[in-house]
PDB file of N, CA and C in Angstrom:
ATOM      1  N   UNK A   1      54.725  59.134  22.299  1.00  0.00           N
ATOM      2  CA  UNK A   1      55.078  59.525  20.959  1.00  0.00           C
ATOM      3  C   UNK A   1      55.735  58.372  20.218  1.00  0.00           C
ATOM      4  N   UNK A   2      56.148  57.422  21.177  1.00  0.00           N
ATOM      5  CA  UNK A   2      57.648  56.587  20.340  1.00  0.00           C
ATOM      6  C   UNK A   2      56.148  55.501  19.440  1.00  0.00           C
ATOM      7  N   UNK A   3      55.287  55.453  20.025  1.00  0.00           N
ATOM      8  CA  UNK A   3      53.925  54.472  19.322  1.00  0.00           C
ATOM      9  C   UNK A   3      53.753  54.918  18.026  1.00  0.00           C
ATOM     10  N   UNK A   4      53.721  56.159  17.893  1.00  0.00           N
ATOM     11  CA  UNK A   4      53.123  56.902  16.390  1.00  0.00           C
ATOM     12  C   UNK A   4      54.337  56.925  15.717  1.00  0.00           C
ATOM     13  N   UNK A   5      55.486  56.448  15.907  1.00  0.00           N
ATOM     14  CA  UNK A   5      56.694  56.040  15.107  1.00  0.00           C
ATOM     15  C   UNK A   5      56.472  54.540  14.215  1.00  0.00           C
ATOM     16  N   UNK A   6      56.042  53.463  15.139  1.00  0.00           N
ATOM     17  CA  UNK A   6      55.474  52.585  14.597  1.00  0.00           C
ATOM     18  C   UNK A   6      54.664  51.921  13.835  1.00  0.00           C
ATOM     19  N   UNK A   7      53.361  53.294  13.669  1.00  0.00           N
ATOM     20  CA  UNK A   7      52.282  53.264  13.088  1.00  0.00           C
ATOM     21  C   UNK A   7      52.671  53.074  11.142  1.00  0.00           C
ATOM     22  N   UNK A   8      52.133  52.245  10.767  1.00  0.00           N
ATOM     23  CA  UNK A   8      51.827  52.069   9.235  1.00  0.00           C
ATOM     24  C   UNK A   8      51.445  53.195   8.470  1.00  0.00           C
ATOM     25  N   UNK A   9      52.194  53.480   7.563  1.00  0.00           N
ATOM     26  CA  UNK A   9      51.328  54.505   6.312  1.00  0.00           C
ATOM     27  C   UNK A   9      51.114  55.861   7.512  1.00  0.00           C
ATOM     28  N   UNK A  10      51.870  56.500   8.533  1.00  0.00           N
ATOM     29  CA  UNK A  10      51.587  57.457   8.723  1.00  0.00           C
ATOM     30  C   UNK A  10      52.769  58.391   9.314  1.00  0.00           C
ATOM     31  N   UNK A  11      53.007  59.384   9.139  1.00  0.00           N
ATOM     32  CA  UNK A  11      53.770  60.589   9.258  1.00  0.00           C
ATOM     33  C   UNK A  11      53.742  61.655  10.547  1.00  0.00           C
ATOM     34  N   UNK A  12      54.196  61.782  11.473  1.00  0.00           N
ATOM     35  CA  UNK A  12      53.984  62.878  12.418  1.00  0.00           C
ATOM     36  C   UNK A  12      54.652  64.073  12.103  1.00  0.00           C
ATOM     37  N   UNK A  13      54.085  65.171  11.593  1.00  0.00           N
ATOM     38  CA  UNK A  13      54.068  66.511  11.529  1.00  0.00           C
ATOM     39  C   UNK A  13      55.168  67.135  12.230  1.00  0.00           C
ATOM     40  N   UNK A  14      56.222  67.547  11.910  1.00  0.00           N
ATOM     41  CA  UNK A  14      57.022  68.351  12.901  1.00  0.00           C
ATOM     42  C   UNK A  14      57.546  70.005  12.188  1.00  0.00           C
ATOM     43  N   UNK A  15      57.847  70.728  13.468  1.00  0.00           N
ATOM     44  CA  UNK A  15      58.128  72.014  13.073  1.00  0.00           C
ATOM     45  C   UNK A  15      57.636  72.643  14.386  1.00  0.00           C
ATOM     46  N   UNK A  16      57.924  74.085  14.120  1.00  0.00           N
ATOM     47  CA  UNK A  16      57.607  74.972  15.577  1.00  0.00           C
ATOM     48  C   UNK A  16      55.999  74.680  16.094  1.00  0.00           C
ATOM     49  N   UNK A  17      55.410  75.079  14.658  1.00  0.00           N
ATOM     50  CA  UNK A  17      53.691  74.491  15.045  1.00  0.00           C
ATOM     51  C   UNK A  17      52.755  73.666  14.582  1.00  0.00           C
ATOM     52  N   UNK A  18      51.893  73.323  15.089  1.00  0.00           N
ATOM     53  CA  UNK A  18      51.491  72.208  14.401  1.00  0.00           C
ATOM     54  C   UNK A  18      49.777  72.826  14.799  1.00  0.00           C
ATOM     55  N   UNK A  19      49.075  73.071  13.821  1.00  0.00           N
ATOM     56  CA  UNK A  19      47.502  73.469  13.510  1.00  0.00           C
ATOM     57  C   UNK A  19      46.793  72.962  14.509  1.00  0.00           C
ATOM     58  N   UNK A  20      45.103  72.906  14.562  1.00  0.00           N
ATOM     59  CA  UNK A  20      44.380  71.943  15.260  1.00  0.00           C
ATOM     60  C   UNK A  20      44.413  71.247  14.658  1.00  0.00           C
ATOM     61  N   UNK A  21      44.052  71.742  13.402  1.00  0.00           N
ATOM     62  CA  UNK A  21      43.503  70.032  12.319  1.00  0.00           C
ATOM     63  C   UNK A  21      44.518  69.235  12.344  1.00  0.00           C
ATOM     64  N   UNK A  22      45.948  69.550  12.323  1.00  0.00           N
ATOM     65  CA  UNK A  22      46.792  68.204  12.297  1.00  0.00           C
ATOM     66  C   UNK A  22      46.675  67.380  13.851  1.00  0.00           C
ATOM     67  N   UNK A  23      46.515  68.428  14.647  1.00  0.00           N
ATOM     68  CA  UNK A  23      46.517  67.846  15.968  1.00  0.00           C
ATOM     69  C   UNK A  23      45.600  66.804  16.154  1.00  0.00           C
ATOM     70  N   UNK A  24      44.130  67.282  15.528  1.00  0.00           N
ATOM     71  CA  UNK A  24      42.983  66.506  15.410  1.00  0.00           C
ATOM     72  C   UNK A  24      43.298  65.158  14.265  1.00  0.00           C
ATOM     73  N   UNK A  25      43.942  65.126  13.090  1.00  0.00           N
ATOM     74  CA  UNK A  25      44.191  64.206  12.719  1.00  0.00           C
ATOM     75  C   UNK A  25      45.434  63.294  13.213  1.00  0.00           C
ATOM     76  N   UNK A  26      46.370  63.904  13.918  1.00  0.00           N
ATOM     77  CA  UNK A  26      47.166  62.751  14.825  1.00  0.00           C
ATOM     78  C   UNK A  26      46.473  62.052  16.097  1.00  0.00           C
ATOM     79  N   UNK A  27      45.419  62.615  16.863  1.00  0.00           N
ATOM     80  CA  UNK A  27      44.529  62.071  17.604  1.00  0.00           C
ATOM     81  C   UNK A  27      43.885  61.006  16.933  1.00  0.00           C
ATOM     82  N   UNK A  28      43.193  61.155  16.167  1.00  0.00           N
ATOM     83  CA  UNK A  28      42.140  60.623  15.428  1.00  0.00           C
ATOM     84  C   UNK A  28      42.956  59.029  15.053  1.00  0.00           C
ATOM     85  N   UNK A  29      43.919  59.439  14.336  1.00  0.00           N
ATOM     86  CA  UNK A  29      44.986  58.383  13.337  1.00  0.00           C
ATOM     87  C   UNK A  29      45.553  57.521  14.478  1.00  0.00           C
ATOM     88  N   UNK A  30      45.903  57.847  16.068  1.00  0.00           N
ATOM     89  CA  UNK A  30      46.051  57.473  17.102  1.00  0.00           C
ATOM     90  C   UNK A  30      45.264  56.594  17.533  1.00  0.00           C
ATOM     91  N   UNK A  31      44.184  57.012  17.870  1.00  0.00           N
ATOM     92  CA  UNK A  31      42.718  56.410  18.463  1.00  0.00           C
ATOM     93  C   UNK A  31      42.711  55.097  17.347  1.00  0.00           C
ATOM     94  N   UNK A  32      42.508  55.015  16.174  1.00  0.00           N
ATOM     95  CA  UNK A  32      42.461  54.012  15.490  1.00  0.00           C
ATOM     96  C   UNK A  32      43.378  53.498  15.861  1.00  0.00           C
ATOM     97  N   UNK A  33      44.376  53.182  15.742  1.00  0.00           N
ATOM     98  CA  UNK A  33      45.873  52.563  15.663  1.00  0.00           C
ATOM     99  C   UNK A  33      45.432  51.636  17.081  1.00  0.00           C
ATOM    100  N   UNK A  34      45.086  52.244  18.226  1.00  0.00           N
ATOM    101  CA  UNK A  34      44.924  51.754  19.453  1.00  0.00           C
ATOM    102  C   UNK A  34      43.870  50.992  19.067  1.00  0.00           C
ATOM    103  N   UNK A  35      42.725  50.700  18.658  1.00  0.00           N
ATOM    104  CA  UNK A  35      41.465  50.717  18.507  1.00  0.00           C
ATOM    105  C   UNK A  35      41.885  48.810  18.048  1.00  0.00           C
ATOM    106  N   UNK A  36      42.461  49.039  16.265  1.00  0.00           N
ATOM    107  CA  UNK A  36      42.592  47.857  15.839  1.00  0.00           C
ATOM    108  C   UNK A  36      43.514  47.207  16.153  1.00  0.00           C
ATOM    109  N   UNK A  37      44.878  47.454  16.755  1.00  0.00           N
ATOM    110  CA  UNK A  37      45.681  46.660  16.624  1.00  0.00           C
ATOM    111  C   UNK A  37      46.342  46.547  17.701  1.00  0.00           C
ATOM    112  N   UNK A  38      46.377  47.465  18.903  1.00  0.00           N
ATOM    113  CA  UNK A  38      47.420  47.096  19.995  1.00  0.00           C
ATOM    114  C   UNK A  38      46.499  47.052  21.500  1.00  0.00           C
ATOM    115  N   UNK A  39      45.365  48.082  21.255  1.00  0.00           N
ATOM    116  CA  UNK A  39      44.324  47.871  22.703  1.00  0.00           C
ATOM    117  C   UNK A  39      43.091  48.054  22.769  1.00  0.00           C
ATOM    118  N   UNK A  40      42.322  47.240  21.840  1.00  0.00           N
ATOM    119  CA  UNK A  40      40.995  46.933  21.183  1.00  0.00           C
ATOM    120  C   UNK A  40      39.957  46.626  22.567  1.00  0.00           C
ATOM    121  N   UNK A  41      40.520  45.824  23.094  1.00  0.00           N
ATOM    122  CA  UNK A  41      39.817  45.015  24.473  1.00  0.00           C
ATOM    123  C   UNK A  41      39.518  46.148  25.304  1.00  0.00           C
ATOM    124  N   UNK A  42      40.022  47.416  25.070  1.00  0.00           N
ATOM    125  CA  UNK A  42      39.638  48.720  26.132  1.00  0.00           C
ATOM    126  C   UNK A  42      38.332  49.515  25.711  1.00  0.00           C
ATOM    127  N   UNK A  43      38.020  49.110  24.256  1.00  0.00           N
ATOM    128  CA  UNK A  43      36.985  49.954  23.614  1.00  0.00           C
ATOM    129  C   UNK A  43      35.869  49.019  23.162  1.00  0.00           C
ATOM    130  N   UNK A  44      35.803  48.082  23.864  1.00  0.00           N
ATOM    131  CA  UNK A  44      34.488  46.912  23.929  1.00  0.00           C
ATOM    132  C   UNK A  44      34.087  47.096  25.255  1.00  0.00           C
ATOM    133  N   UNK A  45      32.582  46.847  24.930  1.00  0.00           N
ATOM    134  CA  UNK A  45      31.867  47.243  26.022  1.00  0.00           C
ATOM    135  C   UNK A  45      31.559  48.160  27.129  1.00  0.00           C
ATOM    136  N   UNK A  46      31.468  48.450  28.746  1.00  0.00           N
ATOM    137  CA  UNK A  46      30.826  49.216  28.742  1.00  0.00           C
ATOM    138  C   UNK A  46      31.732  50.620  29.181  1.00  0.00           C
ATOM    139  N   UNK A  47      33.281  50.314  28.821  1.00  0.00           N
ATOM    140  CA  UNK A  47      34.150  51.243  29.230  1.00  0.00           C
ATOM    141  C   UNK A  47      34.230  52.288  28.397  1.00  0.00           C
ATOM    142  N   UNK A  48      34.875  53.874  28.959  1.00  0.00           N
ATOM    143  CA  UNK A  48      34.560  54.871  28.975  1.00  0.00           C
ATOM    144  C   UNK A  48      36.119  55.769  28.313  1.00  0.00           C
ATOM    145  N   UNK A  49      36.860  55.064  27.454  1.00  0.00           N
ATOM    146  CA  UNK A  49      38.373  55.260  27.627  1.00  0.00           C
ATOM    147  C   UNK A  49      38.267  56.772  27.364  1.00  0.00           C
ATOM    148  N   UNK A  50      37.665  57.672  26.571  1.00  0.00           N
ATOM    149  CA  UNK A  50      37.760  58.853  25.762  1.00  0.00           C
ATOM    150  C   UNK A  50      38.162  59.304  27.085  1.00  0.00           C
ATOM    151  N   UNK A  51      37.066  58.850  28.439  1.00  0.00           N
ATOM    152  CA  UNK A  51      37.056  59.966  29.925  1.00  0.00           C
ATOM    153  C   UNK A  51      38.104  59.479  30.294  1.00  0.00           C
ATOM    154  N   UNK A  52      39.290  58.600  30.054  1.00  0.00           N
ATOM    155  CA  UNK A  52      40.243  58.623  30.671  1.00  0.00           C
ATOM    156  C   UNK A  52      41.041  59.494  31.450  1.00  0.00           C
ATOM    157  N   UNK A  53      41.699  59.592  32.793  1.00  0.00           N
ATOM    158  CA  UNK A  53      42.997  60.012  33.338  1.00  0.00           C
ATOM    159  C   UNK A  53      44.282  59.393  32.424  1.00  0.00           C
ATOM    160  N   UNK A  54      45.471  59.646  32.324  1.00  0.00           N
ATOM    161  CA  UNK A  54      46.466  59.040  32.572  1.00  0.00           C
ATOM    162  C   UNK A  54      46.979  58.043  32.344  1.00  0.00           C
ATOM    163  N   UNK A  55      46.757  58.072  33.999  1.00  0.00           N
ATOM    164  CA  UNK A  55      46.752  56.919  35.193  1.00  0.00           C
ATOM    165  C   UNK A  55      46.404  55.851  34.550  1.00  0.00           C
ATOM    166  N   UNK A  56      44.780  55.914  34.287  1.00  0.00           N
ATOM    167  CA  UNK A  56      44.227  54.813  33.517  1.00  0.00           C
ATOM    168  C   UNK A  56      44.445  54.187  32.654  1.00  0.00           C
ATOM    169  N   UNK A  57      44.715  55.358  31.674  1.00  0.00           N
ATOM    170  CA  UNK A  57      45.549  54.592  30.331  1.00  0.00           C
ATOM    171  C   UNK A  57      46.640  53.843  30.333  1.00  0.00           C
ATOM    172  N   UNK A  58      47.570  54.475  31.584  1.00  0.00           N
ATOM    173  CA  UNK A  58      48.988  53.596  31.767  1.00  0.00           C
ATOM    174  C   UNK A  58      48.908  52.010  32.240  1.00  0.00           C
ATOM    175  N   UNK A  59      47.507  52.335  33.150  1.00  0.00           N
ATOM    176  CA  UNK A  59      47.509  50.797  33.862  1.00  0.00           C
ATOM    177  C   UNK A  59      46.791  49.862  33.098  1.00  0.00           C
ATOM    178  N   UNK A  60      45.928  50.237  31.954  1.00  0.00           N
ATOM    179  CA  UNK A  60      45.224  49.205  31.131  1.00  0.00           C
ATOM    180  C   UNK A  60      46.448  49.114  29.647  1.00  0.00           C
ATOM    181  N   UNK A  61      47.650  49.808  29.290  1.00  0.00           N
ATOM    182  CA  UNK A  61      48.367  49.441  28.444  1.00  0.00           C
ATOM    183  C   UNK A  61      49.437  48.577  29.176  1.00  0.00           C
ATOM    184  N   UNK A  62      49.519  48.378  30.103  1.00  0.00           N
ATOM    185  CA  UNK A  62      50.345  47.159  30.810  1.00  0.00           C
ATOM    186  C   UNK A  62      50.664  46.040  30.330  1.00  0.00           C
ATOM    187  N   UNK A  63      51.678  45.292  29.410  1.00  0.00           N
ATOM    188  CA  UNK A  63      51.870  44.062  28.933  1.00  0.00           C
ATOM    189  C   UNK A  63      51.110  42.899  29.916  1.00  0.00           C
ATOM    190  N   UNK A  64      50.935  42.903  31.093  1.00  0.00           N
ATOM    191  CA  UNK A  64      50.376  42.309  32.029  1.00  0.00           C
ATOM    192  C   UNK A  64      49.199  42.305  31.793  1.00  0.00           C
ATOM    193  N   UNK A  65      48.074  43.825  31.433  1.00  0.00           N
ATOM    194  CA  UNK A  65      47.018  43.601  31.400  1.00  0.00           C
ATOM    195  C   UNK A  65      46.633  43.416  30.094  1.00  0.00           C
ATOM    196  N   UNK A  66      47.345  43.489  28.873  1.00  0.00           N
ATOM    197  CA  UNK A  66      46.802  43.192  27.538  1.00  0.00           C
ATOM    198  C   UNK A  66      46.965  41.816  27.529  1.00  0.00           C
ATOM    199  N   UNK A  67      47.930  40.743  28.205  1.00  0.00           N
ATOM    200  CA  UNK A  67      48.123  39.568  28.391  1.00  0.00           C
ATOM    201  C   UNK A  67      46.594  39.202  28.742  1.00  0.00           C
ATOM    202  N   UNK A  68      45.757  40.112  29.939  1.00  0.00           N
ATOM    203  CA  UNK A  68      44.615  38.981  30.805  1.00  0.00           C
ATOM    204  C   UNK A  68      43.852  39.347  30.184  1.00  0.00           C
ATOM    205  N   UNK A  69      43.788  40.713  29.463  1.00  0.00           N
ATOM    206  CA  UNK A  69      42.458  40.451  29.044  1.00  0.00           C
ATOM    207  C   UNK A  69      42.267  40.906  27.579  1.00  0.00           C
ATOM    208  N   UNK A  70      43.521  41.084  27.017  1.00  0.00           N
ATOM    209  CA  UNK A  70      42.996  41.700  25.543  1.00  0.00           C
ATOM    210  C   UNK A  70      43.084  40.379  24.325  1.00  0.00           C
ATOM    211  N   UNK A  71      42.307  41.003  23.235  1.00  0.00           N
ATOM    212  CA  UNK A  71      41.959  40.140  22.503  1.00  0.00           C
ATOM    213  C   UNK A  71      43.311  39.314  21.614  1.00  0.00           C
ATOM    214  N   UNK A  72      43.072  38.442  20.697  1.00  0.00           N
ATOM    215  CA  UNK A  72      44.210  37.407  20.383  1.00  0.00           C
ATOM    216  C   UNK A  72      44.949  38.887  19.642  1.00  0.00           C
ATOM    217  N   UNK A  73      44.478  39.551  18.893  1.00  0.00           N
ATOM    218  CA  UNK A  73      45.429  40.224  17.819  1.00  0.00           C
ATOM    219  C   UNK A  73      46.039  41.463  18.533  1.00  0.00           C
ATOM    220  N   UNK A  74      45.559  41.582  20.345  1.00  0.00           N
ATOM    221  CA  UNK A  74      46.047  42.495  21.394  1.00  0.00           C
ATOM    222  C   UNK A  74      47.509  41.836  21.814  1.00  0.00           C
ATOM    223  N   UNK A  75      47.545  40.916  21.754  1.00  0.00           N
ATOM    224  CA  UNK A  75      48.196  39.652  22.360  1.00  0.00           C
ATOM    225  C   UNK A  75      49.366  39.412  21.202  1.00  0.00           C
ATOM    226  N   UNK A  76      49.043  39.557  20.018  1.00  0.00           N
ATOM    227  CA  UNK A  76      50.247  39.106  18.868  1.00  0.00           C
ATOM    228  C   UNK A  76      50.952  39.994  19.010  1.00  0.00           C
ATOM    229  N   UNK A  77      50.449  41.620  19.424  1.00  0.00           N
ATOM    230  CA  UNK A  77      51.641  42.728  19.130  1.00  0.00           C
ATOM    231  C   UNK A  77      52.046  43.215  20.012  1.00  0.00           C
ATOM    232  N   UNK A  78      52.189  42.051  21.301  1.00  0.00           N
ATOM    233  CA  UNK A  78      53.290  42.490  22.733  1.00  0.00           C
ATOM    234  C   UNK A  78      54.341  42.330  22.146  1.00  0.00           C
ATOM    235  N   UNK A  79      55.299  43.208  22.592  1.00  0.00           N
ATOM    236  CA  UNK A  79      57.228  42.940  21.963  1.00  0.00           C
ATOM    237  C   UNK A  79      57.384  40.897  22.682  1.00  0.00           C
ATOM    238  N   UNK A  80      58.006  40.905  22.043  1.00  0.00           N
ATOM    239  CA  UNK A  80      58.537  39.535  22.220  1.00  0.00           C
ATOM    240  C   UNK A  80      59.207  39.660  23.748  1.00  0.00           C
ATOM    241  N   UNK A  81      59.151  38.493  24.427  1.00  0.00           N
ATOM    242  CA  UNK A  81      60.012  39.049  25.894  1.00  0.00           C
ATOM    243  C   UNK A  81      61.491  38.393  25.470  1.00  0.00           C
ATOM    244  N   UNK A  82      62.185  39.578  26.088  1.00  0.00           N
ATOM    245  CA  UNK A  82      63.393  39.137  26.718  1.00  0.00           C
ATOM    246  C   UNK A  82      63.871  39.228  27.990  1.00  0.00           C
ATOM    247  N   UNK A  83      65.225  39.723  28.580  1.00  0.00           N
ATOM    248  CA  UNK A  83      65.820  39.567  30.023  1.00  0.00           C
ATOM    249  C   UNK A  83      65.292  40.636  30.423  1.00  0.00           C
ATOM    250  N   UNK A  84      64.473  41.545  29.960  1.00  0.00           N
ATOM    251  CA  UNK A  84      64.321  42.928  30.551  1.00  0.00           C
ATOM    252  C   UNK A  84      63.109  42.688  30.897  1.00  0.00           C
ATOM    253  N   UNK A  85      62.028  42.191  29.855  1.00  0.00           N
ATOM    254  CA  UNK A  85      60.555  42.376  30.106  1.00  0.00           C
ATOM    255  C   UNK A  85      60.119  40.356  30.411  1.00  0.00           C
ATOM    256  N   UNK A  86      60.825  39.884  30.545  1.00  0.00           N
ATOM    257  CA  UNK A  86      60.040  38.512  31.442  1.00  0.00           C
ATOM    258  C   UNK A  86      59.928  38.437  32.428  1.00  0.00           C
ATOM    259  N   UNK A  87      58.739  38.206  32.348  1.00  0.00           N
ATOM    260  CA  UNK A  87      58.532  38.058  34.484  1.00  0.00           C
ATOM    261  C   UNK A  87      59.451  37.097  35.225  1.00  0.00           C
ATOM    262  N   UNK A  88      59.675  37.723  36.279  1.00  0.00           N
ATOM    263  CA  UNK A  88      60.554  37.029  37.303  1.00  0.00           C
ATOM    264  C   UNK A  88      60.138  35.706  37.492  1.00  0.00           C
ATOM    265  N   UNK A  89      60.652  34.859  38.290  1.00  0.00           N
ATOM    266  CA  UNK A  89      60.570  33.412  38.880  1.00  0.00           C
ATOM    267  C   UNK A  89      60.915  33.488  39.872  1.00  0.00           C
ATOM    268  N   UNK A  90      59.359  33.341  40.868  1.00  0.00           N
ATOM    269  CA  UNK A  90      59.465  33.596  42.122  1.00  0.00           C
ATOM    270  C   UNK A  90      60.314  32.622  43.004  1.00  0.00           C
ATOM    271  N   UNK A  91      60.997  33.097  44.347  1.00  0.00           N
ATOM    272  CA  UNK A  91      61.652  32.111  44.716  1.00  0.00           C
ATOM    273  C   UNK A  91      63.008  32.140  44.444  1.00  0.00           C
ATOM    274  N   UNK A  92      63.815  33.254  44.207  1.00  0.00           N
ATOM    275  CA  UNK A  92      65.304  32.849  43.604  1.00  0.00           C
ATOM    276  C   UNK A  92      66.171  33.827  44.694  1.00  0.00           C
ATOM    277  N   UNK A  93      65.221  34.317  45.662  1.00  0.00           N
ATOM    278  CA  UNK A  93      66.190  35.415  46.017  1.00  0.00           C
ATOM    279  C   UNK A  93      66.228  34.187  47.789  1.00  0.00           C
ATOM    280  N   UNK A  94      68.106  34.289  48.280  1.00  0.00           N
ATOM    281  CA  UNK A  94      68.091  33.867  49.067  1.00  0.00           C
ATOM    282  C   UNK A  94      68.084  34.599  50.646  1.00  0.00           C
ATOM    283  N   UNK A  95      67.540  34.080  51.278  1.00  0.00           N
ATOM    284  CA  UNK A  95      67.388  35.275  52.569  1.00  0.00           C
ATOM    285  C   UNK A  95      69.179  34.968  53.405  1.00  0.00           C
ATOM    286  N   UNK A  96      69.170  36.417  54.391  1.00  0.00           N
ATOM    287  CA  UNK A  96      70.849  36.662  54.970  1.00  0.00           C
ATOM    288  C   UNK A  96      70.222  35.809  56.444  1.00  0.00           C
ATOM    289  N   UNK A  97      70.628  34.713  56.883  1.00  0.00           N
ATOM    290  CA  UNK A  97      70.812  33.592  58.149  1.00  0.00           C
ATOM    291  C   UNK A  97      71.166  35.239  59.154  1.00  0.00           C
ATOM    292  N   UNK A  98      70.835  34.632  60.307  1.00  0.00           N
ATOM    293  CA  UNK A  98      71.209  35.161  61.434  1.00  0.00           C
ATOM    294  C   UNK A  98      72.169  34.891  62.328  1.00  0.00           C
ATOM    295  N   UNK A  99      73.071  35.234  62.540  1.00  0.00           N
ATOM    296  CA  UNK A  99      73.775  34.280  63.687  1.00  0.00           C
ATOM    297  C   UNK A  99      75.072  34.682  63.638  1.00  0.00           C
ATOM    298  N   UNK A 100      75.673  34.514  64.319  1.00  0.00           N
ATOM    299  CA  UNK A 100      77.810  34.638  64.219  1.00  0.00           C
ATOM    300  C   UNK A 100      78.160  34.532  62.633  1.00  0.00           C
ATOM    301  N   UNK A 101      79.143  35.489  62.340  1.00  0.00           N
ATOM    302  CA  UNK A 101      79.954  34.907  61.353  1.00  0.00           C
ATOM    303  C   UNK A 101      81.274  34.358  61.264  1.00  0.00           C
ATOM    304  N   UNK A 102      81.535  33.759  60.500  1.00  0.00           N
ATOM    305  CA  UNK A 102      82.483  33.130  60.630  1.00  0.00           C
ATOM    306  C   UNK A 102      83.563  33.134  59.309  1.00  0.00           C
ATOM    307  N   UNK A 103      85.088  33.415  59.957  1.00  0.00           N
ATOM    308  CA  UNK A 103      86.132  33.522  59.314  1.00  0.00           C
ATOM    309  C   UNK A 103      86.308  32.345  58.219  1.00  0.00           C
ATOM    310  N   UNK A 104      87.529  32.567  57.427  1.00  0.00           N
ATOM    311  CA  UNK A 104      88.029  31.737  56.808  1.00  0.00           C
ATOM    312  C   UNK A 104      88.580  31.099  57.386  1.00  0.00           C
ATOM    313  N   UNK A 105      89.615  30.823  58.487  1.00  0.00           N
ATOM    314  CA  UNK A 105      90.074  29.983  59.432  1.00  0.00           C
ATOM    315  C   UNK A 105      88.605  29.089  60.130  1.00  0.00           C
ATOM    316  N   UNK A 106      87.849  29.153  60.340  1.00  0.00           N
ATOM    317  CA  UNK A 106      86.582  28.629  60.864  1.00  0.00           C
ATOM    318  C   UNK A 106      86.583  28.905  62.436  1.00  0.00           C
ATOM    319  N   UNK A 107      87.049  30.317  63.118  1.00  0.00           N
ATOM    320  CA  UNK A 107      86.880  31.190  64.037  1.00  0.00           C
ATOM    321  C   UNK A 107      85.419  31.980  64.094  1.00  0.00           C
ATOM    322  N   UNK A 108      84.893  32.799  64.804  1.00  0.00           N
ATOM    323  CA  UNK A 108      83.611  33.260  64.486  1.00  0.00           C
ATOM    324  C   UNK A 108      84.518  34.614  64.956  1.00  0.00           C
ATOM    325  N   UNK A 109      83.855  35.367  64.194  1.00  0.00           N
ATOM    326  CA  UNK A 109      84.080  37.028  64.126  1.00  0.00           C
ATOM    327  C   UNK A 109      83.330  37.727  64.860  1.00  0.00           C
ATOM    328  N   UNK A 110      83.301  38.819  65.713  1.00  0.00           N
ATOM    329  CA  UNK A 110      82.401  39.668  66.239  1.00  0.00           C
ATOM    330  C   UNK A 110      81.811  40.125  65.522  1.00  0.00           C
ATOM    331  N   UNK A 111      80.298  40.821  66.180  1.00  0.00           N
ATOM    332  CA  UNK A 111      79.641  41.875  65.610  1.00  0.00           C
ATOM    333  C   UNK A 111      79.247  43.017  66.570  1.00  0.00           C
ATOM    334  N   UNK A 112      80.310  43.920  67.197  1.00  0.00           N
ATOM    335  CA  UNK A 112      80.524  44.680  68.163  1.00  0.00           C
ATOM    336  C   UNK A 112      80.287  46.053  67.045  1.00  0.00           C
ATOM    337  N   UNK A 113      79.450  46.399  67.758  1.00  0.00           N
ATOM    338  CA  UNK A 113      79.287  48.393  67.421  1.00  0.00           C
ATOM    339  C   UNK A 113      80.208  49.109  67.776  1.00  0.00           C
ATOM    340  N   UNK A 114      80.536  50.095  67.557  1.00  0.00           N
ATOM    341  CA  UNK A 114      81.527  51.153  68.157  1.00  0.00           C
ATOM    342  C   UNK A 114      80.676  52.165  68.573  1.00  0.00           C
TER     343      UNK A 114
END
């Protein structure tokens, strides 16, 4: 829902009910929105999105996968990254050594179970 907040020149309907026809025109007004400007690269060629699961939809709107394969103007309207959404840099995590530990005096400490 938070997508059709974003959308240009358009309004989402609220109240207890909402018709088919509006339903059918928030689909519709949807489908475009996806179409031109945020996941175009899903509705070229020989893919099938209408038969979508889900599933599917979640894993082809992936900043990851609009990065590999969607088109330049798929690509202009990823959020900008910050500390939340930049990929990691592999390599930073340090592994725990094995062996005795050792005090602040430079004694070695047990590692006895009870």
């Amino acid at each position: 829902m938070k997508i059709f907040f974003q959308m240009p020149n358009f309004e989402v309907p609220t109240g207890p009910q909402i018709s088919s026809a509006e339903l059918e025109t928030i689909f519709e007004a949807g489908l475009d929105y996806l179409k031109t400007s945020r996941m175009s690269y899903v509705f070229g060629g020989k893919k099938k999105p209408l038969e979508w699961k889900l599933s599917t939809w979640a894993k082809h709107s992936l900043p990851s996968m609009i990065q590999k394969f969607g088109q330049t103007n798929d690509i202009a309207n990823l959020p900008t990254l910050n500390r939340l959404n930049a990929p990691r840099m592999p390599g930073n995590r340090q592994r725990r050594r094995a062996g005795p530990h050792h005090n602040d005096d430079g004694t070695e400490e047990s590692q006895e179970t009870a």
